[in-house]
Protein backbone atom coordinates (compact mmCIF):
# COMPACT_ATOMS: atom_id res chain seq x y z
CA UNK A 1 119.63 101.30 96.15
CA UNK A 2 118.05 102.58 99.49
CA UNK A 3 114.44 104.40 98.79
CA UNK A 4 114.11 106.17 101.94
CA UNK A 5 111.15 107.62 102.45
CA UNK A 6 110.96 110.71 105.37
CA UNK A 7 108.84 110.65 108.48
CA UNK A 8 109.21 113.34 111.18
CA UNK A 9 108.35 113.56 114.85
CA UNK A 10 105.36 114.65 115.02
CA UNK A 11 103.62 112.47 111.49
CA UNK A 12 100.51 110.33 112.75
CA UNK A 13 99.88 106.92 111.35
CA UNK A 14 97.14 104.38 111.31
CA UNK A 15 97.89 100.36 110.88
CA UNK A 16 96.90 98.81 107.75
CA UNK A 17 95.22 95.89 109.90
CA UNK A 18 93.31 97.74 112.30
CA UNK A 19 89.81 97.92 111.90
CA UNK A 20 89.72 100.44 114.97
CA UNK A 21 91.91 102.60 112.95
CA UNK A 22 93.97 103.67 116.05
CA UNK A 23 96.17 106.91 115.76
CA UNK A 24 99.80 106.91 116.35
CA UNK A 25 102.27 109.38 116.43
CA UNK A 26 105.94 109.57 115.63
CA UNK A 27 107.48 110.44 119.58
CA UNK A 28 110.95 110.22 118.21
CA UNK A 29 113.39 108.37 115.93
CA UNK A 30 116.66 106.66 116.72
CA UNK A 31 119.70 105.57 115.14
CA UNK A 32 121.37 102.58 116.72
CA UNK A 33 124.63 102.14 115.27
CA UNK A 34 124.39 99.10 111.96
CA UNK A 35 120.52 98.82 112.72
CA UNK A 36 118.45 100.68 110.38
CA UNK A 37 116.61 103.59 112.32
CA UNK A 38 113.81 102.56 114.50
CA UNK A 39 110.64 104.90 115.79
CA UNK A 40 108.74 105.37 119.01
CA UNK A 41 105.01 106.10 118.07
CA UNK A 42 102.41 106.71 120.54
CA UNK A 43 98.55 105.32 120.41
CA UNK A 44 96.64 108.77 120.70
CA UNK A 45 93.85 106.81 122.89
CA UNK A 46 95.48 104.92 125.18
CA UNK A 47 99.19 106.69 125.13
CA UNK A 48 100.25 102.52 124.45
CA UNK A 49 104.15 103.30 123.41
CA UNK A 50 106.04 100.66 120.48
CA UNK A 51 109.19 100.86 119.02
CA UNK A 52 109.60 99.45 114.93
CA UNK A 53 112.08 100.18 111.93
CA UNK A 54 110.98 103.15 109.98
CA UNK A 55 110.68 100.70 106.79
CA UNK A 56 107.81 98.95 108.46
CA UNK A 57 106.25 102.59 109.04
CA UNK A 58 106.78 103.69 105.84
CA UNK A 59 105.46 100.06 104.26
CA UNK A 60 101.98 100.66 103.06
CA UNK A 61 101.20 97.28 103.55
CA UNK A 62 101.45 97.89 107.10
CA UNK A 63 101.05 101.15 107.82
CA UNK A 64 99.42 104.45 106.05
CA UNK A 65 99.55 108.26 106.74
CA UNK A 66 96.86 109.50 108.90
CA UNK A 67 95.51 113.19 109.13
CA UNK A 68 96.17 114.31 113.27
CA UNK A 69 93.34 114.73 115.55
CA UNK A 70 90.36 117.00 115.32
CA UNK A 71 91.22 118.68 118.81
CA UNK A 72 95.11 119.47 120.21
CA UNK A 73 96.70 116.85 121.85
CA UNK A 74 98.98 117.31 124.63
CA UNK A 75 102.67 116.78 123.69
């Protein structure tokens, strides 16, 4: 049984293992045929650009929620 839990363009994360506790932000989500969906997500700070499967975003272990930034980013 799948537990899917829903991220959106636009949700900001933080990695579990980061003592830094960089920012990233969902840029876009893609379905690629029998893969399970994968993510772009942004770095806030240095605009670094990764791709990963939504589970791994969604695992706590590896990744939590984050609040966005105090000031407006640029899109």
């Amino acid at each position: 049984m799948s537990r899917r839990r829903s991220i959106a363009v636009g949700d900001y994360f933080v990695k579990t293992s980061d003592p830094m506790q960089h920012v990233w932000r969902v840029e876009s989500i893609q379905e690629y045929g029998d893969l399970p969906p994968h993510t772009k997500i942004r770095e806030l700070r240095t605009g670094q650009v990764i791709t990963i499967a939504v589970s791994a975003l969604v695992d706590s272990r590896l990744f939590r929620r984050a609040a966005g930034p105090a000031t407006d980013e640029p899109a």
